[in-house]
C-alpha atoms as a PDB file:
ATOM      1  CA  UNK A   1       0.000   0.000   0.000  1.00  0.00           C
ATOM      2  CA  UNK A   2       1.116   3.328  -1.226  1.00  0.00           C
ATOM      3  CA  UNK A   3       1.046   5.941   1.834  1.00  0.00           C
ATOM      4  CA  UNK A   4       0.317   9.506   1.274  1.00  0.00           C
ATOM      5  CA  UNK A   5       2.823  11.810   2.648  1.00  0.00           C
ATOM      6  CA  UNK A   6       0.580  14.162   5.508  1.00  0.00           C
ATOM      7  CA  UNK A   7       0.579  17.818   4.984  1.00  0.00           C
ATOM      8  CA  UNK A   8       2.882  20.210   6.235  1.00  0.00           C
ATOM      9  CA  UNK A   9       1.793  22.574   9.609  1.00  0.00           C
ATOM     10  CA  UNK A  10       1.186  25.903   8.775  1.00  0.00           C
ATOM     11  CA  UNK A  11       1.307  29.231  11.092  1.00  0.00           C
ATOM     12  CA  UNK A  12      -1.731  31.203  11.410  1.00  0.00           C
ATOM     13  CA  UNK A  13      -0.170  33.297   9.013  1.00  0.00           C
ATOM     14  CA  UNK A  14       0.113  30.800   6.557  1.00  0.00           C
ATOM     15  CA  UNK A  15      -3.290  29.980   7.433  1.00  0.00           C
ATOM     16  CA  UNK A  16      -4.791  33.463   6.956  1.00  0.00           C
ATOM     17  CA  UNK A  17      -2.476  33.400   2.774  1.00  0.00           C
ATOM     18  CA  UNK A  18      -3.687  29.713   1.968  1.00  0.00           C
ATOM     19  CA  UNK A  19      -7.430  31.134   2.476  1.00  0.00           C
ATOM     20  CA  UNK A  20      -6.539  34.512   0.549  1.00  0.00           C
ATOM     21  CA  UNK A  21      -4.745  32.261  -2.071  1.00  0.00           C
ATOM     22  CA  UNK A  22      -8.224  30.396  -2.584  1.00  0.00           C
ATOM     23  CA  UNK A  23     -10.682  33.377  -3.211  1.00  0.00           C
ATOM     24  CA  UNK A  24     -11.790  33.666   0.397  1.00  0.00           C
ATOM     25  CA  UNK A  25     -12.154  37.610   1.382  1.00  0.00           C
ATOM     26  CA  UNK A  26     -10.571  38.549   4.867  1.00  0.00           C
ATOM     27  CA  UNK A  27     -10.988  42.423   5.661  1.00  0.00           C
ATOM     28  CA  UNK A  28     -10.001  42.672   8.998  1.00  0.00           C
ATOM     29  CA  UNK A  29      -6.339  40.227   9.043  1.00  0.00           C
ATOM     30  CA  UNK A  30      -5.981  40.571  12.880  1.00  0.00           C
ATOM     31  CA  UNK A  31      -9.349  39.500  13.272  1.00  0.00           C
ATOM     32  CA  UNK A  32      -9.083  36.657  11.164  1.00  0.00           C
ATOM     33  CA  UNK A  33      -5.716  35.582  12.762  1.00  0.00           C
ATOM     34  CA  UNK A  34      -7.267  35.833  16.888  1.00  0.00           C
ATOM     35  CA  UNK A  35      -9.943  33.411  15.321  1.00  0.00           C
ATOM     36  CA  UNK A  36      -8.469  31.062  14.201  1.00  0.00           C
ATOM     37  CA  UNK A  37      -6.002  31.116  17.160  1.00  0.00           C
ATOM     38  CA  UNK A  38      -9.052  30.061  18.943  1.00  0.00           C
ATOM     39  CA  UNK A  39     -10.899  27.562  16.435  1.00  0.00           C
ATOM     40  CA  UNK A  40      -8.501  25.022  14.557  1.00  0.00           C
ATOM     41  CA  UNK A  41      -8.442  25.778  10.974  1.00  0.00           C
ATOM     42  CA  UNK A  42      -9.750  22.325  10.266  1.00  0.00           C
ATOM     43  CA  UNK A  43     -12.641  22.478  11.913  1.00  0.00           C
ATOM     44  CA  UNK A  44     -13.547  26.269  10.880  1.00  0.00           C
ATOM     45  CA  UNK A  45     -12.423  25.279   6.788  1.00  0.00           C
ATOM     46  CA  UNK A  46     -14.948  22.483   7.739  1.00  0.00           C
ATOM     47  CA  UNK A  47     -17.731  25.434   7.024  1.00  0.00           C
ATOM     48  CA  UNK A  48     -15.940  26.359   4.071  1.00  0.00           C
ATOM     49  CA  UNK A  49     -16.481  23.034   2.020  1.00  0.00           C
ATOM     50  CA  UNK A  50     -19.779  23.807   0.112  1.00  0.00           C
ATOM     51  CA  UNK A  51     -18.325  26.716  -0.983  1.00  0.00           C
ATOM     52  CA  UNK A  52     -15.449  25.682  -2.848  1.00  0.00           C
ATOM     53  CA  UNK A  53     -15.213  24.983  -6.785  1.00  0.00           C
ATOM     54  CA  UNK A  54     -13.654  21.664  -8.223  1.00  0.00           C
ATOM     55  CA  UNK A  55     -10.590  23.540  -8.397  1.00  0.00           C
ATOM     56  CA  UNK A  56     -10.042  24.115  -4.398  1.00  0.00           C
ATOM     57  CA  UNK A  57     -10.675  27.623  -4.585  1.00  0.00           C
ATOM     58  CA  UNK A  58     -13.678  29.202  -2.970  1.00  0.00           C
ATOM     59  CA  UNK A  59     -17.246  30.829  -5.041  1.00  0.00           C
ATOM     60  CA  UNK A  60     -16.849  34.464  -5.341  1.00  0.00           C
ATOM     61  CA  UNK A  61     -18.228  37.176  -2.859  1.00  0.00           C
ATOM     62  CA  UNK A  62     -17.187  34.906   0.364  1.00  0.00           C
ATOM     63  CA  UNK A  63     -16.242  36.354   3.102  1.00  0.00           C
ATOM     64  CA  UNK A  64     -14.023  35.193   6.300  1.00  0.00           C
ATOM     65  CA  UNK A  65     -16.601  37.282   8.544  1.00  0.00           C
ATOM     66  CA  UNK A  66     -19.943  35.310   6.692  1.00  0.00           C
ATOM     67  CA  UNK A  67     -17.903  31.724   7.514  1.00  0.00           C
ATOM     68  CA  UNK A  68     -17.442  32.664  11.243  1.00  0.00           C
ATOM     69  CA  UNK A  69     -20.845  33.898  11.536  1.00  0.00           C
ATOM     70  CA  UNK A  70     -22.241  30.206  10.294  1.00  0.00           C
ATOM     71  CA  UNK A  71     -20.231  28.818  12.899  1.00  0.00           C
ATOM     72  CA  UNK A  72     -21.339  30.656  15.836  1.00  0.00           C
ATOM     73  CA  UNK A  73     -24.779  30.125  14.036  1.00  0.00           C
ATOM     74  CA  UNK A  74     -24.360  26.467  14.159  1.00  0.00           C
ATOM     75  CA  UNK A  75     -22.276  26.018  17.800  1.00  0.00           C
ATOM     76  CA  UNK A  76     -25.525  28.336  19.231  1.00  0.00           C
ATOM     77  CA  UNK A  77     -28.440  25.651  17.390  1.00  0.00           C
ATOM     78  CA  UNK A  78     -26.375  22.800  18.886  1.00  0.00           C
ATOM     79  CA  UNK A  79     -25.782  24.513  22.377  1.00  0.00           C
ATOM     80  CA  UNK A  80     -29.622  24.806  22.312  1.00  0.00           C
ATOM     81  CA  UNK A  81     -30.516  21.994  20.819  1.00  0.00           C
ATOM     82  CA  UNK A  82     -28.340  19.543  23.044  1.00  0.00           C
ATOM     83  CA  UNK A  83     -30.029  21.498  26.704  1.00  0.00           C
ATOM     84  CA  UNK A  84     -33.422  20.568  24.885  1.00  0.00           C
ATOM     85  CA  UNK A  85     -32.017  17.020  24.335  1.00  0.00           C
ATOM     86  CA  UNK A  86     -31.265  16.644  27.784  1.00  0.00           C
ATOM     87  CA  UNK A  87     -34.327  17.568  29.677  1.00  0.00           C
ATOM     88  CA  UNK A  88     -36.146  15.080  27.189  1.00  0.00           C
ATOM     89  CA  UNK A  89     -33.008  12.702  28.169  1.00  0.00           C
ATOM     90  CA  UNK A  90     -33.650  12.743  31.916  1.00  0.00           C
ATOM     91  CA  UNK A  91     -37.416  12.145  31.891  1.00  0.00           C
ATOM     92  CA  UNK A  92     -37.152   9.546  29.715  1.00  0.00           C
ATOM     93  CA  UNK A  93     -34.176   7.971  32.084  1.00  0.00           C
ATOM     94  CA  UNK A  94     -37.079   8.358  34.852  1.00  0.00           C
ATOM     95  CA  UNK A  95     -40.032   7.393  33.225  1.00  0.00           C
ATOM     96  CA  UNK A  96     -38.422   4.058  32.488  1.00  0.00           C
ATOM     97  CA  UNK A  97     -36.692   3.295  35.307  1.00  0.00           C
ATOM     98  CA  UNK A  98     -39.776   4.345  37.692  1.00  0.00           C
ATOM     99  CA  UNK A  99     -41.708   2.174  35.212  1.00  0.00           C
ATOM    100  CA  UNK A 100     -39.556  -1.125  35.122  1.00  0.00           C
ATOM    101  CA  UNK A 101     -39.005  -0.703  39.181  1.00  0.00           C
ATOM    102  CA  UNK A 102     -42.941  -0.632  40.075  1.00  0.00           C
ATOM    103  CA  UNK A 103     -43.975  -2.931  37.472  1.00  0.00           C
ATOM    104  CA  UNK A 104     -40.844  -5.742  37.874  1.00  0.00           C
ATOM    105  CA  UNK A 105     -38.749  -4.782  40.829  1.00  0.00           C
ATOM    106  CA  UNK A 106     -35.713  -3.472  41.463  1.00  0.00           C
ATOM    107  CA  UNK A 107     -33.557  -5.647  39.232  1.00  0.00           C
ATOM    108  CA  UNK A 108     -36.407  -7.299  37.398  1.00  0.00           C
ATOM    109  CA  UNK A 109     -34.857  -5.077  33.900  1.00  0.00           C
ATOM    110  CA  UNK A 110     -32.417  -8.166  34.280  1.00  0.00           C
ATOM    111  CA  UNK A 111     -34.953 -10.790  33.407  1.00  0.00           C
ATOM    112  CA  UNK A 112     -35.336 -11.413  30.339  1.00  0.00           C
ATOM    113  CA  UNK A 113     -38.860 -12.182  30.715  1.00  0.00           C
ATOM    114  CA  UNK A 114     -39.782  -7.977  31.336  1.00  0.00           C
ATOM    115  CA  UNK A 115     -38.915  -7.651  27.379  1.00  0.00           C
ATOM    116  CA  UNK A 116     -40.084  -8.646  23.933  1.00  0.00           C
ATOM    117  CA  UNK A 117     -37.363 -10.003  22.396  1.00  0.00           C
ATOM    118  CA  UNK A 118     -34.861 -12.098  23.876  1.00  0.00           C
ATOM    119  CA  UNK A 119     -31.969 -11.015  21.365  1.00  0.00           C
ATOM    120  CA  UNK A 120     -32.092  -7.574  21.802  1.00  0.00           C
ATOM    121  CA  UNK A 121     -32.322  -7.907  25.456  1.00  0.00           C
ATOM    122  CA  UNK A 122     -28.478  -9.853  25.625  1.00  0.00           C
ATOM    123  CA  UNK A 123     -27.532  -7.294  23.281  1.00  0.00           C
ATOM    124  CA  UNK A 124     -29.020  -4.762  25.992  1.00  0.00           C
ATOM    125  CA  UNK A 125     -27.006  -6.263  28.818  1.00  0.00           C
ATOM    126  CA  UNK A 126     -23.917  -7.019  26.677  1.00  0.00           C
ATOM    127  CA  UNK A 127     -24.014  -3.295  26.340  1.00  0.00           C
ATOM    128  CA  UNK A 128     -25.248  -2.343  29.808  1.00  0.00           C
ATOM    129  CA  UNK A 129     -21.903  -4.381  31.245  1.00  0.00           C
ATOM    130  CA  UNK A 130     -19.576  -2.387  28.805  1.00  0.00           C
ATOM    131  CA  UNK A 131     -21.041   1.293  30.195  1.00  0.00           C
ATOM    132  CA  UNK A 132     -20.923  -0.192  34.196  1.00  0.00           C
ATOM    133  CA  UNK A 133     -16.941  -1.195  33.048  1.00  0.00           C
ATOM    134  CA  UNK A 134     -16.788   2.325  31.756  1.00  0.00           C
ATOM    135  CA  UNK A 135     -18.210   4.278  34.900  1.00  0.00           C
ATOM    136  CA  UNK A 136     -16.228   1.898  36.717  1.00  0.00           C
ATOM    137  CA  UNK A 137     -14.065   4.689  38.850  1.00  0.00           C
ATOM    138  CA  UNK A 138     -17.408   6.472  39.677  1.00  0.00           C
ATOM    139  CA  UNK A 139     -18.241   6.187  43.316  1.00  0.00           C
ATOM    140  CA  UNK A 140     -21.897   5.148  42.778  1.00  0.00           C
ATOM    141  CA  UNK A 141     -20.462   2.254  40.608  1.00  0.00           C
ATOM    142  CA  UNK A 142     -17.771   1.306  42.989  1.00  0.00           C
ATOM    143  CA  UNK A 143     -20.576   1.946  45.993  1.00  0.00           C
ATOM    144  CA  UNK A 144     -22.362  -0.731  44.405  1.00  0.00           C
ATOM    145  CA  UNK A 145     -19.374  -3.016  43.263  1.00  0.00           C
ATOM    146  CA  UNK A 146     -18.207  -2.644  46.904  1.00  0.00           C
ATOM    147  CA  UNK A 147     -21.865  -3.444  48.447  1.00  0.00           C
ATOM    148  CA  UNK A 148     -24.270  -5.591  46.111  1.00  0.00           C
ATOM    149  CA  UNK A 149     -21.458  -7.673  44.111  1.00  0.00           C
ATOM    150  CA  UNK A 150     -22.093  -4.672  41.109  1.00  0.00           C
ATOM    151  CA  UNK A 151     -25.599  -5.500  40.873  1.00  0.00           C
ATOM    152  CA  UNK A 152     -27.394  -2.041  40.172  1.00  0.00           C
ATOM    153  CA  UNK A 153     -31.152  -0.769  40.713  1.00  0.00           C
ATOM    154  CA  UNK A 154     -32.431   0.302  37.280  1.00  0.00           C
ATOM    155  CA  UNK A 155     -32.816   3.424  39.003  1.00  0.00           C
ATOM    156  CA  UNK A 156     -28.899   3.678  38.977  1.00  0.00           C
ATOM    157  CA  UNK A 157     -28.631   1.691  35.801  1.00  0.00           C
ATOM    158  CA  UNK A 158     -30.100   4.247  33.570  1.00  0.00           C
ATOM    159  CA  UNK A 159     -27.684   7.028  35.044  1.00  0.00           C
ATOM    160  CA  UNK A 160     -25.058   5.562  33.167  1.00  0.00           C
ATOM    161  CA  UNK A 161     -26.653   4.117  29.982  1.00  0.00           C
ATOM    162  CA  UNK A 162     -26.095   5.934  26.877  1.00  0.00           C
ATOM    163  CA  UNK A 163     -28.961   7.897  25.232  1.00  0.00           C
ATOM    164  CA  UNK A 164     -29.142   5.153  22.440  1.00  0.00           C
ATOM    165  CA  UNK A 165     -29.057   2.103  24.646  1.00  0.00           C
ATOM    166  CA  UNK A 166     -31.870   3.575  26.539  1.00  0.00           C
ATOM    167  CA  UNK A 167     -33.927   4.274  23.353  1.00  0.00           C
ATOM    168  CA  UNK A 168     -33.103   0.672  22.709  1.00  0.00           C
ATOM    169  CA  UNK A 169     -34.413  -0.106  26.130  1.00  0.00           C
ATOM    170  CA  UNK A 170     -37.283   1.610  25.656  1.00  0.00           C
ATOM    171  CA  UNK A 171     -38.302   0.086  21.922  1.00  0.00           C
ATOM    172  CA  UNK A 172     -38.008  -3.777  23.679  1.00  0.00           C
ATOM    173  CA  UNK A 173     -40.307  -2.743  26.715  1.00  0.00           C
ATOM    174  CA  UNK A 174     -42.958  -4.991  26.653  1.00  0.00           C
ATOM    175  CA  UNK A 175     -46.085  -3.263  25.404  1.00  0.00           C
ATOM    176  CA  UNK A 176     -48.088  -3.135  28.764  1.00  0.00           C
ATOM    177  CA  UNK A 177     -45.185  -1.187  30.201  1.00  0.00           C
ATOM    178  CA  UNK A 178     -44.797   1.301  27.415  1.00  0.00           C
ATOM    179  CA  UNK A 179     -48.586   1.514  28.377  1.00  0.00           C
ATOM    180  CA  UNK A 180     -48.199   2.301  31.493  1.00  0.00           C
ATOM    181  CA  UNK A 181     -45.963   5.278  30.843  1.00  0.00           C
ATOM    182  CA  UNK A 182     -48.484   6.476  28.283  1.00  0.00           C
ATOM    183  CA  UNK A 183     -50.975   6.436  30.651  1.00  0.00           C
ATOM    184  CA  UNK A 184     -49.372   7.504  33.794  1.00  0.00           C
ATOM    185  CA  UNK A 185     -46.326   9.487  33.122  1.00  0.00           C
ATOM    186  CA  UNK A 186     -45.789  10.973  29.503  1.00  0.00           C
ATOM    187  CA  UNK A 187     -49.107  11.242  27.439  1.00  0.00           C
ATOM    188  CA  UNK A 188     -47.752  10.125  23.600  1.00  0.00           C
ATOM    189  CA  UNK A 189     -48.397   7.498  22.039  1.00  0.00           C
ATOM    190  CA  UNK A 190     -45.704   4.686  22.266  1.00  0.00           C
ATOM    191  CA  UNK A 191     -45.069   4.091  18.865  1.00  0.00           C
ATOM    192  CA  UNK A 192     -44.554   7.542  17.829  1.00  0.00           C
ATOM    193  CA  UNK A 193     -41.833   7.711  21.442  1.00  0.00           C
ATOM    194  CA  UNK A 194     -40.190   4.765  20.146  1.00  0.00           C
ATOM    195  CA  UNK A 195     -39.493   7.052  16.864  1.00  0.00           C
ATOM    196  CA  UNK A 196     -38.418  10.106  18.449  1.00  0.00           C
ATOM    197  CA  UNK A 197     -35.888   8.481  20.681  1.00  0.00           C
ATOM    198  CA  UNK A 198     -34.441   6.918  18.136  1.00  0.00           C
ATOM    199  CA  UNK A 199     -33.946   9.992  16.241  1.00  0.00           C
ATOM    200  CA  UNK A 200     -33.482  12.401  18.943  1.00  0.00           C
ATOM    201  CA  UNK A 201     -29.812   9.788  19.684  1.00  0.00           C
ATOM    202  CA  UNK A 202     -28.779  10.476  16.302  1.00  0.00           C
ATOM    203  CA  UNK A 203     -29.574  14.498  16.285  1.00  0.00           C
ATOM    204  CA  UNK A 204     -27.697  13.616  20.066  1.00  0.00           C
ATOM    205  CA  UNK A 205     -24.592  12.167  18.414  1.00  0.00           C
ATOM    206  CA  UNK A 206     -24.233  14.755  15.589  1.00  0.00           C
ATOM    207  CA  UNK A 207     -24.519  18.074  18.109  1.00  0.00           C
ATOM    208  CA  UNK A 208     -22.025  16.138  20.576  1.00  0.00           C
END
């Protein structure tokens, strides 16, 4: 296999004459330069991509200043976007654990009995033992380690599942319980949940 040689670092000011050389209009220099001491220039040229031409440079009429503004545009959506996704996150965490711990005990989101499909609940605790190996310094983790041989409440077990193995959680519930959380605790219809935590991990992932 061939290996392509890496390109060379540049200095801000070589920075600030590589996006001159390609079209891009910078007015204020200084400006330009305190920028992108503070935002690596691959991530800010990252905004810069749908408006080059096949030939690397960049359309005419763009501006340094119109770049930056689209990213503080788009850090400000995700900033709001991701306190959104975590209010949504932390009811959800309840709702299922307060769900799971009336309806099958404390540990009864072990059994693979509480779920639909058998396969996607190994996957679930296959998963659930990576994150617990993960949090492992954590003194709630080593609490419980120390204390109950690592077994966890799913009240504590949903603290430290990811957004996407809880969605997955959620979509293997069996339907009563999903039901149940319709009816007592979050008024939306289980199906259309099931969607919306799926998607709101990925919109999750991307803003992270």
């Amino acid at each position: 296999m061939t290996l392509l040689m890496l390109k060379e670092p540049k200095t801000f000011d070589e920075q600030i004459d590589l996006l001159k050389s390609r079209g891009l209009i910078i007015g204020d220099e200084d400006k330009a330069k305190f920028i992108l001491n503070n935002i690596n220039y691959y991530r800010f040229s990252a905004y810069l991509i749908h408006f080059k031409k096949e030939d690397e440079t960049y359309k005419e009429n763009i501006t340094f200043e119109h770049i930056y503004n689209l990213y503080l545009f788009d850090k400000e959506l995700r900033n709001i976007l991701i306190d959104m996704l975590e209010s949504i996150e932390i009811s959800f965490r309840t709702y299922i654990a307060y769900t799971l711990a009336i309806k099958h005990g404390s540990t009864g989101y072990l059994n693979k009995q509480c779920f639909k499909k058998e396969k996607y609940f190994e996957s679930f605790i296959k998963k659930l033992e990576d994150e617990k190996n993960n949090h492992k310094n954590k003194l709630f983790i080593k609490h419980h380690n120390e204390k109950y041989n690592g077994i966890l409440p799913i009240w504590v077990a949903v603290e430290i599942m990811s957004f996407g193995t809880l969605s997955k959680l959620y979509s293997n519930m069996l339907p009563q319980d999903t039901a149940y959380i319709k009816r007592e605790l979050c008024k939306v219809n289980p199906i259309l949940v099931n969607s919306w935590l799926h998607s709101l991990t990925h919109l999750r992932n991307v803003c992270a």
